[in-house]
C-alpha atoms as a PDB file:
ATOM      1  CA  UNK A   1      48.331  93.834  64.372  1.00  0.00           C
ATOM      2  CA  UNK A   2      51.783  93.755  63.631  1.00  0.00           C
ATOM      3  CA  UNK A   3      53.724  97.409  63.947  1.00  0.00           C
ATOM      4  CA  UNK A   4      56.008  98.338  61.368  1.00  0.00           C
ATOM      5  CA  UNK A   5      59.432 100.288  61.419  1.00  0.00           C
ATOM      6  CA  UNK A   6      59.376 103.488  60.237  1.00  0.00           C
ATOM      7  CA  UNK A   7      61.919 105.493  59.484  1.00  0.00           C
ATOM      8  CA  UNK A   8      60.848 107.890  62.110  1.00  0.00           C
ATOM      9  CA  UNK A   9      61.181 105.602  65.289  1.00  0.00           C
ATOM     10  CA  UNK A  10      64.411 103.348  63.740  1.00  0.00           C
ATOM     11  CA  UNK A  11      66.866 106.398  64.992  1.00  0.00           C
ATOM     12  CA  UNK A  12      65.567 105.894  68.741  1.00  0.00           C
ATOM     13  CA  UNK A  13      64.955 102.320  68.497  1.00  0.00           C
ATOM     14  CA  UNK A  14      69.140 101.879  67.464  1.00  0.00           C
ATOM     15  CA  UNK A  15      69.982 104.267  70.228  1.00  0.00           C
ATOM     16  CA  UNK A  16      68.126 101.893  72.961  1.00  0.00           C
ATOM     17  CA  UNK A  17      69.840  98.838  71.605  1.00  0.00           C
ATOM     18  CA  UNK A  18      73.051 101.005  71.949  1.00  0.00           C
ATOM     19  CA  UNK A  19      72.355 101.949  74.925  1.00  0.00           C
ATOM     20  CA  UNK A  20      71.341  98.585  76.083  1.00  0.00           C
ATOM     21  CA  UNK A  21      74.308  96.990  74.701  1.00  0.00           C
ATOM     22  CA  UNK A  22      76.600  99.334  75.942  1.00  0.00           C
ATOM     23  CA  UNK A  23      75.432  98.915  79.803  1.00  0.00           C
ATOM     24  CA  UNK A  24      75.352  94.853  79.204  1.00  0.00           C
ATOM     25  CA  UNK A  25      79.571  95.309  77.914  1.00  0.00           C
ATOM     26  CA  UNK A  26      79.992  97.490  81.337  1.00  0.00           C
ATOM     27  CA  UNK A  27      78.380  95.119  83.727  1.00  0.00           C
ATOM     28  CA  UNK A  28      80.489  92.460  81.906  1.00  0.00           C
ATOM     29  CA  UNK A  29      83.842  94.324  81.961  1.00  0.00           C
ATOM     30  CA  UNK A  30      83.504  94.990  85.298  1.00  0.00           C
ATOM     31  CA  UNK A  31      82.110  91.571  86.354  1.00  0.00           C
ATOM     32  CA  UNK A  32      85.824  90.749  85.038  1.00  0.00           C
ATOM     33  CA  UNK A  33      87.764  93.053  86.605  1.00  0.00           C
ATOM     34  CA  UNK A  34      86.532  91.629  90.327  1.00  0.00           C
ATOM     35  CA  UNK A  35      87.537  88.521  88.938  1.00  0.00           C
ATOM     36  CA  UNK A  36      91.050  89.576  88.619  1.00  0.00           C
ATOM     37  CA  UNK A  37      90.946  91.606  92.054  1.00  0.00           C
ATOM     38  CA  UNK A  38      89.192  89.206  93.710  1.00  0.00           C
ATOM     39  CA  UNK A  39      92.330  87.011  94.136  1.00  0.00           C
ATOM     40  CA  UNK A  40      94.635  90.005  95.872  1.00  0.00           C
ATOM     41  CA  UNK A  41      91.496  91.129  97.611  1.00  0.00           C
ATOM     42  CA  UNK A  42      91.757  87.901  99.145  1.00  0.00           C
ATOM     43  CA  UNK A  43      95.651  87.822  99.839  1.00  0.00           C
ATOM     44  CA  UNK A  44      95.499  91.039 101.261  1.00  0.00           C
ATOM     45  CA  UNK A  45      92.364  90.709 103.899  1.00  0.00           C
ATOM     46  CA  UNK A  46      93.829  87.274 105.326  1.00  0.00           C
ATOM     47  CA  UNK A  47      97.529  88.671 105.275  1.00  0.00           C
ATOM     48  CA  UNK A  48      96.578  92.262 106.410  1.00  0.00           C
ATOM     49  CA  UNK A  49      93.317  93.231 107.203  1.00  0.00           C
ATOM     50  CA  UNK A  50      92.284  89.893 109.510  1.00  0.00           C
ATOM     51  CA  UNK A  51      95.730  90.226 111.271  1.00  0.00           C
ATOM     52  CA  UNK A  52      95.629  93.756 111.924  1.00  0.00           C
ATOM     53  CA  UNK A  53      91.540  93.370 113.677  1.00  0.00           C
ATOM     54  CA  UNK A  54      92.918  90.618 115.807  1.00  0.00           C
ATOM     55  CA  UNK A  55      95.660  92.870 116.497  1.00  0.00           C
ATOM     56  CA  UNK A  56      93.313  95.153 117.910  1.00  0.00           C
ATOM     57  CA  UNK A  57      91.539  92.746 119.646  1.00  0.00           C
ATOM     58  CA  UNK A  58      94.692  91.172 121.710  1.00  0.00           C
ATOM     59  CA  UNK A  59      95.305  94.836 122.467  1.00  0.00           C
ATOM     60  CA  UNK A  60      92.170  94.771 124.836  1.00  0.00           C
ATOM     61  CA  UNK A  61      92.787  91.729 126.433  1.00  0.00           C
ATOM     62  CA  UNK A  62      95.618  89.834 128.771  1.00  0.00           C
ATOM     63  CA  UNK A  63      96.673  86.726 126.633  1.00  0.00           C
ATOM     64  CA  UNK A  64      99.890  84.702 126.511  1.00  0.00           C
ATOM     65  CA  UNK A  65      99.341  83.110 122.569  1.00  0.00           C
ATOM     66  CA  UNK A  66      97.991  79.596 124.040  1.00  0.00           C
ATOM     67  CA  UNK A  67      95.563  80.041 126.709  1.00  0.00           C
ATOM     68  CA  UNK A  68      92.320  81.632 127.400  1.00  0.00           C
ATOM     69  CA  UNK A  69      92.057  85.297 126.962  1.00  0.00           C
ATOM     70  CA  UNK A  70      91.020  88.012 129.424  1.00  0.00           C
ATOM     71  CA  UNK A  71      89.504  90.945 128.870  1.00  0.00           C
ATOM     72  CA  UNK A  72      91.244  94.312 130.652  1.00  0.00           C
ATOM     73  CA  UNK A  73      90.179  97.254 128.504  1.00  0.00           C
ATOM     74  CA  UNK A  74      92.845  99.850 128.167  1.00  0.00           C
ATOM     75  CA  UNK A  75      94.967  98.580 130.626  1.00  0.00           C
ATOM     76  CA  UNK A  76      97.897  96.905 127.906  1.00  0.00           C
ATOM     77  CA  UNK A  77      97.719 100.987 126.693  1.00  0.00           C
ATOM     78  CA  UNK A  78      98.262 102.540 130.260  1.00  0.00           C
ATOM     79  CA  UNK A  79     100.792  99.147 130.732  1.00  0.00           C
ATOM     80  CA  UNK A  80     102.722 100.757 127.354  1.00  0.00           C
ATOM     81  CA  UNK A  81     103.174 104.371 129.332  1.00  0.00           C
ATOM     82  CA  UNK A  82     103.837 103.360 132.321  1.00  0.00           C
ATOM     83  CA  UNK A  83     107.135 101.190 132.090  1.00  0.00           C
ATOM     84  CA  UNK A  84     110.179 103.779 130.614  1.00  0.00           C
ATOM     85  CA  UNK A  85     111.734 100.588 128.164  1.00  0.00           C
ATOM     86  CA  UNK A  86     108.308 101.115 126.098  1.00  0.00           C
ATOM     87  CA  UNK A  87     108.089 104.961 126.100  1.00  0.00           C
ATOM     88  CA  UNK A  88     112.164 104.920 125.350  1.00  0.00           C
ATOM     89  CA  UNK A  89     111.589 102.918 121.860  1.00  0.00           C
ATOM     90  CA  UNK A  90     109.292 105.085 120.301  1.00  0.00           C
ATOM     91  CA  UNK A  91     111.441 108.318 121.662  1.00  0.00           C
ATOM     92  CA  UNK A  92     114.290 106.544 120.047  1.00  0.00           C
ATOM     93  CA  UNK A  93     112.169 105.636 116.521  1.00  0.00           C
ATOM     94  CA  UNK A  94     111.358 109.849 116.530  1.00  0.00           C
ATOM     95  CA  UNK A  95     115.385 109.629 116.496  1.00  0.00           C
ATOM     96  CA  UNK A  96     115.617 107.500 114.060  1.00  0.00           C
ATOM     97  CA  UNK A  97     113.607 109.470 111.631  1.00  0.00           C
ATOM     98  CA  UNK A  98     116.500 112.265 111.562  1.00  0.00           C
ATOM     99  CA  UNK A  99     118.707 109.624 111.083  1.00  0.00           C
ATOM    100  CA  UNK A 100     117.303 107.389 107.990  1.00  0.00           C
ATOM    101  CA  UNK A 101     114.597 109.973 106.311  1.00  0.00           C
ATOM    102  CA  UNK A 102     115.447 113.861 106.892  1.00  0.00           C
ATOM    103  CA  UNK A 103     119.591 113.304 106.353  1.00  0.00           C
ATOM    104  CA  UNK A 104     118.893 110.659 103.713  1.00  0.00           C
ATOM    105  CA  UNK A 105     116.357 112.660 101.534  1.00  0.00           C
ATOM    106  CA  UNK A 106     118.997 115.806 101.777  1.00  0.00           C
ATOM    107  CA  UNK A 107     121.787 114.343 100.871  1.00  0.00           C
ATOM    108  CA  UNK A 108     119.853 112.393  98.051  1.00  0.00           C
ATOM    109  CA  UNK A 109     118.437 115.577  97.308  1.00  0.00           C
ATOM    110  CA  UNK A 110     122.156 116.776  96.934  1.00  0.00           C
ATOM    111  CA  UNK A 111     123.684 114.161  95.579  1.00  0.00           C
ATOM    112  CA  UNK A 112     121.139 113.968  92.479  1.00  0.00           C
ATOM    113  CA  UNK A 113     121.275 116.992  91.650  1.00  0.00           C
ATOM    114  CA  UNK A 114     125.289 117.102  91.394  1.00  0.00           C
ATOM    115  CA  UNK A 115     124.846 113.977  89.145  1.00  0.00           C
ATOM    116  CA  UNK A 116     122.647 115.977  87.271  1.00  0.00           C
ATOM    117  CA  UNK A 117     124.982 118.743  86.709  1.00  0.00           C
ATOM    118  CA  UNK A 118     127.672 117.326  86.351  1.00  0.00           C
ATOM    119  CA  UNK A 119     127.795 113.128  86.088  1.00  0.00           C
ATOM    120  CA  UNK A 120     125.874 112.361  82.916  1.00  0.00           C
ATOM    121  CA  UNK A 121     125.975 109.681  80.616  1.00  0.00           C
ATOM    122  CA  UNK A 122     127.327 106.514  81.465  1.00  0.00           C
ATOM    123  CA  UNK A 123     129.465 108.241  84.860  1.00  0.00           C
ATOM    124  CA  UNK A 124     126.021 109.363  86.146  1.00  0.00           C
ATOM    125  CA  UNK A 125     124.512 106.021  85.716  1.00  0.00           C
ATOM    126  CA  UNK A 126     127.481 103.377  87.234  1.00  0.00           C
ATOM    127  CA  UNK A 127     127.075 106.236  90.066  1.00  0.00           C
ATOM    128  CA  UNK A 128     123.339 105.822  90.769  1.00  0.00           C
ATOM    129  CA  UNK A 129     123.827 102.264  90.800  1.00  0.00           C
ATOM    130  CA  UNK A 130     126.981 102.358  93.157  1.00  0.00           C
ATOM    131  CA  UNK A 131     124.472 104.513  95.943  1.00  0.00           C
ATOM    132  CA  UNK A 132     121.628 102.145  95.283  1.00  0.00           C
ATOM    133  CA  UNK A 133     123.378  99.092  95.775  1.00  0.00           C
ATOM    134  CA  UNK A 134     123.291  99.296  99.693  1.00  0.00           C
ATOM    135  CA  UNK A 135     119.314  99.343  99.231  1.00  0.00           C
ATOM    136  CA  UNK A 136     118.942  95.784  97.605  1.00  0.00           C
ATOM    137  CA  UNK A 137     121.188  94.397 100.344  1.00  0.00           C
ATOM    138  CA  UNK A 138     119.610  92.231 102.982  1.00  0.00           C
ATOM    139  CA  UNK A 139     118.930  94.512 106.197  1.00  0.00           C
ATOM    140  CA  UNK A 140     120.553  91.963 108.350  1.00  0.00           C
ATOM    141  CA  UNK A 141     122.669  91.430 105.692  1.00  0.00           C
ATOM    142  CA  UNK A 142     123.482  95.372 106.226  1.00  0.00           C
ATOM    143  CA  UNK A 143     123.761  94.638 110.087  1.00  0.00           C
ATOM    144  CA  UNK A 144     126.235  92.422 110.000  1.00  0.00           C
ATOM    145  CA  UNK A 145     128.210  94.024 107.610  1.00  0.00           C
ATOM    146  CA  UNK A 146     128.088  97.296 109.865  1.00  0.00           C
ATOM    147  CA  UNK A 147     128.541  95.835 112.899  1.00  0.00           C
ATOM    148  CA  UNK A 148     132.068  94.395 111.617  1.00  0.00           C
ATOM    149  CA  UNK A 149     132.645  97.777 110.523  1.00  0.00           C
ATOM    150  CA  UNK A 150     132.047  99.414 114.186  1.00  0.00           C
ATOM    151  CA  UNK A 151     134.091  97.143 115.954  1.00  0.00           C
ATOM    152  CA  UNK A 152     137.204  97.723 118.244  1.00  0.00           C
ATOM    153  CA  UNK A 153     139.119  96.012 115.078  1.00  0.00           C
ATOM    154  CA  UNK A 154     136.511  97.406 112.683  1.00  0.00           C
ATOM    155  CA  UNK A 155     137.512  98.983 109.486  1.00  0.00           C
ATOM    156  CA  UNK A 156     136.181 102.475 110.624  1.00  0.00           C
ATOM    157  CA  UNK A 157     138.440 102.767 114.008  1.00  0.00           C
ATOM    158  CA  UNK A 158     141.540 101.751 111.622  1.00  0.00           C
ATOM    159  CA  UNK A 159     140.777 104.614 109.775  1.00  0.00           C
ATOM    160  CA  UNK A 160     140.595 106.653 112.840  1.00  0.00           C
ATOM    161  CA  UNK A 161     143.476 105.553 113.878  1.00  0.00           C
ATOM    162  CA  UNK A 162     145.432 106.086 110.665  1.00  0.00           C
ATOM    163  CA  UNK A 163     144.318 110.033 110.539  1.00  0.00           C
ATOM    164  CA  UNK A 164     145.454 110.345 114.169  1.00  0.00           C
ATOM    165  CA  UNK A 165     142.217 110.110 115.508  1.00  0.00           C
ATOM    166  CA  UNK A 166     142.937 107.255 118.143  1.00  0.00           C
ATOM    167  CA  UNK A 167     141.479 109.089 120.633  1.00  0.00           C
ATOM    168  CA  UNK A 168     138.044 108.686 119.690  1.00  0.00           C
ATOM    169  CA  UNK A 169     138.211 104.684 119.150  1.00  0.00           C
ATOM    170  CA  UNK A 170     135.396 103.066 120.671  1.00  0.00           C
ATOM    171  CA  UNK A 171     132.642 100.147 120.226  1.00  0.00           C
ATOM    172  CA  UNK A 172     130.526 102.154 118.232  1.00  0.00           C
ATOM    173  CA  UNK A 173     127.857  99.819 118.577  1.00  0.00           C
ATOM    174  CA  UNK A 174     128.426  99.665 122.195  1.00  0.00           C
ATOM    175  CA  UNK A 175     128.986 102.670 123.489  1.00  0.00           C
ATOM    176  CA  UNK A 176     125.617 104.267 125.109  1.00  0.00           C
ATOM    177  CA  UNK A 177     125.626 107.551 123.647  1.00  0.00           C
ATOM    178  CA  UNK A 178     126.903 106.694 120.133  1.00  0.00           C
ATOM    179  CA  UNK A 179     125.101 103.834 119.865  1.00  0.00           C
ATOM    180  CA  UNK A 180     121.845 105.104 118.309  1.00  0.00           C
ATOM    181  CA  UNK A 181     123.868 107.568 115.721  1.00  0.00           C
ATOM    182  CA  UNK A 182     126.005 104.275 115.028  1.00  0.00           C
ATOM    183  CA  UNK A 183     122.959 102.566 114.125  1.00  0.00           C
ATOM    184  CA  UNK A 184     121.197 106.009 111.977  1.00  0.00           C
ATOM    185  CA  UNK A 185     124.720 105.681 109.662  1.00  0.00           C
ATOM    186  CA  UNK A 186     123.526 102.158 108.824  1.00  0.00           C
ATOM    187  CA  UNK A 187     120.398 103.958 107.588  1.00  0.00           C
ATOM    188  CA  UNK A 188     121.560 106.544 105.821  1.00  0.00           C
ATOM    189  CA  UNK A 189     124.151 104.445 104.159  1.00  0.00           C
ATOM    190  CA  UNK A 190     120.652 101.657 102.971  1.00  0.00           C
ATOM    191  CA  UNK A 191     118.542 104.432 102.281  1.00  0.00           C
ATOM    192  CA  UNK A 192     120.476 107.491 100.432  1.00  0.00           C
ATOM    193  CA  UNK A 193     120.395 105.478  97.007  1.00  0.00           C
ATOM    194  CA  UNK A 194     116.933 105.309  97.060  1.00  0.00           C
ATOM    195  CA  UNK A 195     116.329 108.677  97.741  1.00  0.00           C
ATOM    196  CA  UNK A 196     119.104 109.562  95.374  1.00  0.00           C
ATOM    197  CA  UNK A 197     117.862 107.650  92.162  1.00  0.00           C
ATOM    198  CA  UNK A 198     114.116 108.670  92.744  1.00  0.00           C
ATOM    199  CA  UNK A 199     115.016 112.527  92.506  1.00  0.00           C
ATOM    200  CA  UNK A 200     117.387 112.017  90.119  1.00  0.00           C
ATOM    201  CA  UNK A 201     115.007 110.263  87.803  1.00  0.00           C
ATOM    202  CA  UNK A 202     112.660 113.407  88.741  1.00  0.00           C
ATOM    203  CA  UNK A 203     115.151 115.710  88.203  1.00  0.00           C
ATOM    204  CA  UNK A 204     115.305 114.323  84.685  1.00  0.00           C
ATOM    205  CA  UNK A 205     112.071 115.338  83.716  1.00  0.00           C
ATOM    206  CA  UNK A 206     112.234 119.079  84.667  1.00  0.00           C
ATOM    207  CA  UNK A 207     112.553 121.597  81.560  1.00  0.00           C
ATOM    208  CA  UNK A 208     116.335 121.781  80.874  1.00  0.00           C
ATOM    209  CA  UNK A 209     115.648 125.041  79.379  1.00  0.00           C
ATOM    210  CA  UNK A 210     115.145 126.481  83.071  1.00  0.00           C
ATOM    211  CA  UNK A 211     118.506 125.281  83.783  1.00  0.00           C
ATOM    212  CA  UNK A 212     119.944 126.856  80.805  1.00  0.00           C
ATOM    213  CA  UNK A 213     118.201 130.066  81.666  1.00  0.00           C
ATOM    214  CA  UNK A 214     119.915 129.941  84.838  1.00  0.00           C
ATOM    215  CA  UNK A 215     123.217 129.444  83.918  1.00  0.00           C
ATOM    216  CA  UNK A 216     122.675 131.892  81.159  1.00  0.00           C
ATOM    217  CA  UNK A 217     121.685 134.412  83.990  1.00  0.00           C
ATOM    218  CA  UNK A 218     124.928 133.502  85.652  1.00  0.00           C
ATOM    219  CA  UNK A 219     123.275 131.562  88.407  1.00  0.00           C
ATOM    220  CA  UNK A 220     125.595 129.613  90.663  1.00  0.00           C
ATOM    221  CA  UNK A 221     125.160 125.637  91.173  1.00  0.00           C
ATOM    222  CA  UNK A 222     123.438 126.372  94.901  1.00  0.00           C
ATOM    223  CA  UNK A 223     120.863 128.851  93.132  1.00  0.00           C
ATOM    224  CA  UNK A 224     119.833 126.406  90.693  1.00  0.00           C
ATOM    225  CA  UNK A 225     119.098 123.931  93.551  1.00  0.00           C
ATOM    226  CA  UNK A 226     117.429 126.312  96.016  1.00  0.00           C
ATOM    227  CA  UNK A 227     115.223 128.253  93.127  1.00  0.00           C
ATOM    228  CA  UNK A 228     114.503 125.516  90.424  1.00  0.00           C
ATOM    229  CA  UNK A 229     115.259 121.802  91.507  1.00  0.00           C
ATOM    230  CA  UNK A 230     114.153 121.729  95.454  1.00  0.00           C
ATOM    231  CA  UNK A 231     110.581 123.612  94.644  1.00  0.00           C
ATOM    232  CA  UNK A 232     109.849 121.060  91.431  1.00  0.00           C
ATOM    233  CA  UNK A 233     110.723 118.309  93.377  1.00  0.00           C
ATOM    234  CA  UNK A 234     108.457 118.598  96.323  1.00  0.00           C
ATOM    235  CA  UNK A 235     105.925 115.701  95.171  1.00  0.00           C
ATOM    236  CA  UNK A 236     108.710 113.433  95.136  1.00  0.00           C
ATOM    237  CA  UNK A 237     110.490 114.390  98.281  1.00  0.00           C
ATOM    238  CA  UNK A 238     107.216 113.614 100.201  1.00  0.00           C
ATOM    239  CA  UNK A 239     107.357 110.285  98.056  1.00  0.00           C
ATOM    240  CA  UNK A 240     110.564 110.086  99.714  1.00  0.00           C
ATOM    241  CA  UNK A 241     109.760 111.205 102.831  1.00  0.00           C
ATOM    242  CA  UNK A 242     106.781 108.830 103.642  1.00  0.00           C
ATOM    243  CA  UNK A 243     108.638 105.970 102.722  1.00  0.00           C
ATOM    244  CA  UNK A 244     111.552 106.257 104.595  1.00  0.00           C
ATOM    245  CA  UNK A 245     109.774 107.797 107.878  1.00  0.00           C
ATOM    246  CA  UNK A 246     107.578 104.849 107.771  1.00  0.00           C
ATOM    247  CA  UNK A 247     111.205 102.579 107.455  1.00  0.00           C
ATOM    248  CA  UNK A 248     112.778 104.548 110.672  1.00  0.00           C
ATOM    249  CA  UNK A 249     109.088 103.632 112.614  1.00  0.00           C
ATOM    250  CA  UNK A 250     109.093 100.667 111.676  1.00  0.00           C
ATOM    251  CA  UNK A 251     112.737  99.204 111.613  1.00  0.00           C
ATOM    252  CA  UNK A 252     113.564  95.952 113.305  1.00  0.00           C
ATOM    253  CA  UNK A 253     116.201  93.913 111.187  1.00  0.00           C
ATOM    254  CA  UNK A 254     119.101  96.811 111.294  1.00  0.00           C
ATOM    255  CA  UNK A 255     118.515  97.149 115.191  1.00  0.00           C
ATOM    256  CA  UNK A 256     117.948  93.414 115.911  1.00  0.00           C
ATOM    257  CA  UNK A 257     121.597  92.073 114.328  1.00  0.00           C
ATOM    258  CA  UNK A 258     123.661  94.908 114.741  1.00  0.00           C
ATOM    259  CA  UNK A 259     122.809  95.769 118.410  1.00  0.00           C
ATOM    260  CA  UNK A 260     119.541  93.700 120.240  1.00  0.00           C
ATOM    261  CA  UNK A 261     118.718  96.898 121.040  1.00  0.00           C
ATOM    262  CA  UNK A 262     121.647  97.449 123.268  1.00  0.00           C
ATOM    263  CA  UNK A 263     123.522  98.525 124.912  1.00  0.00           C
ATOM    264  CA  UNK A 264     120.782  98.539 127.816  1.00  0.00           C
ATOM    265  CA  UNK A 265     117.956 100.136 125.871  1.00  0.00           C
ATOM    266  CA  UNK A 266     119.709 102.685 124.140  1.00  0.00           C
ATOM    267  CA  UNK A 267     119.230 101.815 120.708  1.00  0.00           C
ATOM    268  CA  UNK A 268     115.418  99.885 121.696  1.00  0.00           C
ATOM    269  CA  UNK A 269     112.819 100.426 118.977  1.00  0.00           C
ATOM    270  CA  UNK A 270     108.775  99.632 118.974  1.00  0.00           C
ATOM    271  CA  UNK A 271     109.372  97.011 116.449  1.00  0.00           C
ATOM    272  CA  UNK A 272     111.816  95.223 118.705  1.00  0.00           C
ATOM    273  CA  UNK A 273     109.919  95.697 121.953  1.00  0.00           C
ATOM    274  CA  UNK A 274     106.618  94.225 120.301  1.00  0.00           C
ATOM    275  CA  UNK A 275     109.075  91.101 118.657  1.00  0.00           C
ATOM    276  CA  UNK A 276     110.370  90.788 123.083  1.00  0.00           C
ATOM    277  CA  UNK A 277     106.803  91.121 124.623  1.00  0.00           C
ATOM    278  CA  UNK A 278     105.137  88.810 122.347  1.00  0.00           C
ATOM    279  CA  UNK A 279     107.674  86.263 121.173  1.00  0.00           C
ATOM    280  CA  UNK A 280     109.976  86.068 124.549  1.00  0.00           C
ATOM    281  CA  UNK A 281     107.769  87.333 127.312  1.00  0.00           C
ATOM    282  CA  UNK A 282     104.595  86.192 125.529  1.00  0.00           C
ATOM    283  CA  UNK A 283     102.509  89.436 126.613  1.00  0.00           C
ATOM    284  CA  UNK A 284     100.243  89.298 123.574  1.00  0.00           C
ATOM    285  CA  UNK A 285      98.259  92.180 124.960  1.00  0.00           C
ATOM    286  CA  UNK A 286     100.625  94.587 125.795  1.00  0.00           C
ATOM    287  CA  UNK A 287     102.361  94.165 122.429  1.00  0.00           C
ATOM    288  CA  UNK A 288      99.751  94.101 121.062  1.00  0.00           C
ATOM    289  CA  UNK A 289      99.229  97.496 122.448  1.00  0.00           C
ATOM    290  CA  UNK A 290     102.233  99.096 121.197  1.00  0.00           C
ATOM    291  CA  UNK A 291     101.843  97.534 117.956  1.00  0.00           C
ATOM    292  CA  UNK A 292      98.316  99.796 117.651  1.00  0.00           C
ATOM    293  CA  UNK A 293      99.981 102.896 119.160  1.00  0.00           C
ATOM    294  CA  UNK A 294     102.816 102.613 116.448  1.00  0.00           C
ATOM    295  CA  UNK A 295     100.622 102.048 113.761  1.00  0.00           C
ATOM    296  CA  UNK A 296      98.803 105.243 115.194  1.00  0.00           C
ATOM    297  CA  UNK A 297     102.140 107.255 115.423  1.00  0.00           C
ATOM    298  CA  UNK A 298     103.294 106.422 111.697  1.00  0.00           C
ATOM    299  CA  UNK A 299      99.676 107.910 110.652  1.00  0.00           C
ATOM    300  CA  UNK A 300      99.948 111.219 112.666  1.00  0.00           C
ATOM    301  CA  UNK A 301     103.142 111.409 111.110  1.00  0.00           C
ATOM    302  CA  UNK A 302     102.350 110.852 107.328  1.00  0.00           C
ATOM    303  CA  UNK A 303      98.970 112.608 107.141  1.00  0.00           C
ATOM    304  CA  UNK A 304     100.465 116.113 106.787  1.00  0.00           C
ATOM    305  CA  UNK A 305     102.900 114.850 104.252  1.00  0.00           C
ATOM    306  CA  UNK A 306     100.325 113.342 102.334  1.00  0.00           C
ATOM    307  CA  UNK A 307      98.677 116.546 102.991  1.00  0.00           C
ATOM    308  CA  UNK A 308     101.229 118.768 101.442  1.00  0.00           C
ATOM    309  CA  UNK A 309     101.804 116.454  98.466  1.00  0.00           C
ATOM    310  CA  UNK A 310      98.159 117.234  97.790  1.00  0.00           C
ATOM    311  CA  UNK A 311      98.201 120.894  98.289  1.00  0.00           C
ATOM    312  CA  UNK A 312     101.592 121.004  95.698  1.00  0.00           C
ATOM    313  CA  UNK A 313      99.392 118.986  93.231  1.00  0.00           C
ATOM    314  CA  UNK A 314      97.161 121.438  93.160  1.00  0.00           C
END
């Protein structure tokens, strides 16, 4: 018997073939979108994901990179605490977070919103480029440069000097108590063009007709900051913020040219004490150790930033 199409059935019989041909395109579309993830998939679990479980793993045991390792539980963690070189690097890197993210994200904050007001056209745009130069420099290129700057002979004692401030001279660099600020200038002076031509480009974007309602409303330029451009631009300062907190945890190049991480320990970072521990001492473990409790520390810290990006969102 053979069964013929009617015109009743042919409606739901074309929807089935729709529907069937629809789910066939999907599987296929995404078949082919693994296969162009696939390859970074890759890239990142053998540069990132492998690295950072072996990481892990080293933290647990005693190993000096050639030999046989040995397993000592959390004894590389209570190693980290217990010797005041370690526990000084990561007070220093909580420093260093003043110094290259909150003054750098306020001043950018500042400094794009005078632009705004005030720099437009071509002025405003050879100015962002002039502050976001320093950020496409080499770090160590930047540590050099710096450390020539805060020498005995350095440009920034001549100046010193030449405003009859001679008294103050000194090895910036090496002196123990101005080391560390020394080193958060080099920071602010990489990072503030970043932070400056993010806002500004969201600065951009808010209603110029709030502006103009300001001014109209006789509102000064520090009103218009505090009332309109600060609260629209709290997405992007926690863009700002998590990047350049997770820069101040993680430095290395900045510290490593312009000081070691001298003089004594005074400007000592995690990232430095991990490069000494496993590359000069060859303690594997132990920097492995403080490689996991940094990684911990730069969570804690972004969570609630992430957090309040969220709850502005919504």
């Amino acid at each position: 018997m053979t069964l013929m199409m009617t015109s009743d059935n042919l409606p739901a019989a074309l929807s089935v073939s729709r529907r069937t041909y629809l789910s066939k395109r999907a599987r296929r579309e995404t078949l082919i979108g693994w296969l162009f993830v696939l390859p970074a998939l890759f890239m990142y679990a053998v540069f990132v994901l492998v690295p950072f479980l072996l990481t892990i793993l080293y933290s647990f045991n005693r190993w000096n990179g050639v030999g046989p390792m040995t397993w000592v539980g959390l004894k590389n963690y209570v190693t980290v605490f217990q010797f005041p070189n370690l526990i000084g690097s990561i007070f220093n890197a909580f420093w260093l977070i003043v110094w290259f993210s909150f003054i750098p994200v306020g001043l950018g904050l500042v400094a794009a919103s005078v632009i705004n007001r005030v720099a437009t056209g071509r002025f405003g745009e050879i100015a962002r480029t002039v502050l976001f130069l320093p950020y496409v420099i080499a770090l160590v290129a930047a540590g050099i440069i710096w450390g020539w700057l805060f020498s005995l002979s350095g440009l920034v004692n001549q100046i010193l000097e030449a405003v009859g401030l001679g008294a103050i001279t000194r090895a910036w660099l090496g002196d123990f108590n101005w080391a560390l600020p020394a080193v958060g200038v080099i920071g602010i002076w990489v990072l503030i063009g970043f932070c400056t031509v993010l806002l500004s480009t969201a600065i951009s974007k808010v209603d110029p007709a709030l502006y103009e309602s300001a001014r109209i409303d006789g509102a000064s330029w520090f009103t218009e900051f505090v009332a309109i451009t600060t609260p629209l631009l709290r997405q992007e300062i926690g863009v700002c913020l998590t990047v350049t907190v997770i820069f101040a945890l993680a430095t290395f190049d900045i510290v490593y040219v312009s000081t070691a991480g001298g003089p004594g320990n005074a400007t000592s970072v995690p990232g430095l004490q991990i490069y000494i521990l496993a590359f000069t001492q060859r303690n594997i473990g132990v920097a492995s150790a403080l490689a996991v409790m940094l990684m911990i520390l730069v969570v804690v810290i972004i969570l609630p930033i992430q957090r309040l990006n969220q709850e502005t969102k919504q």
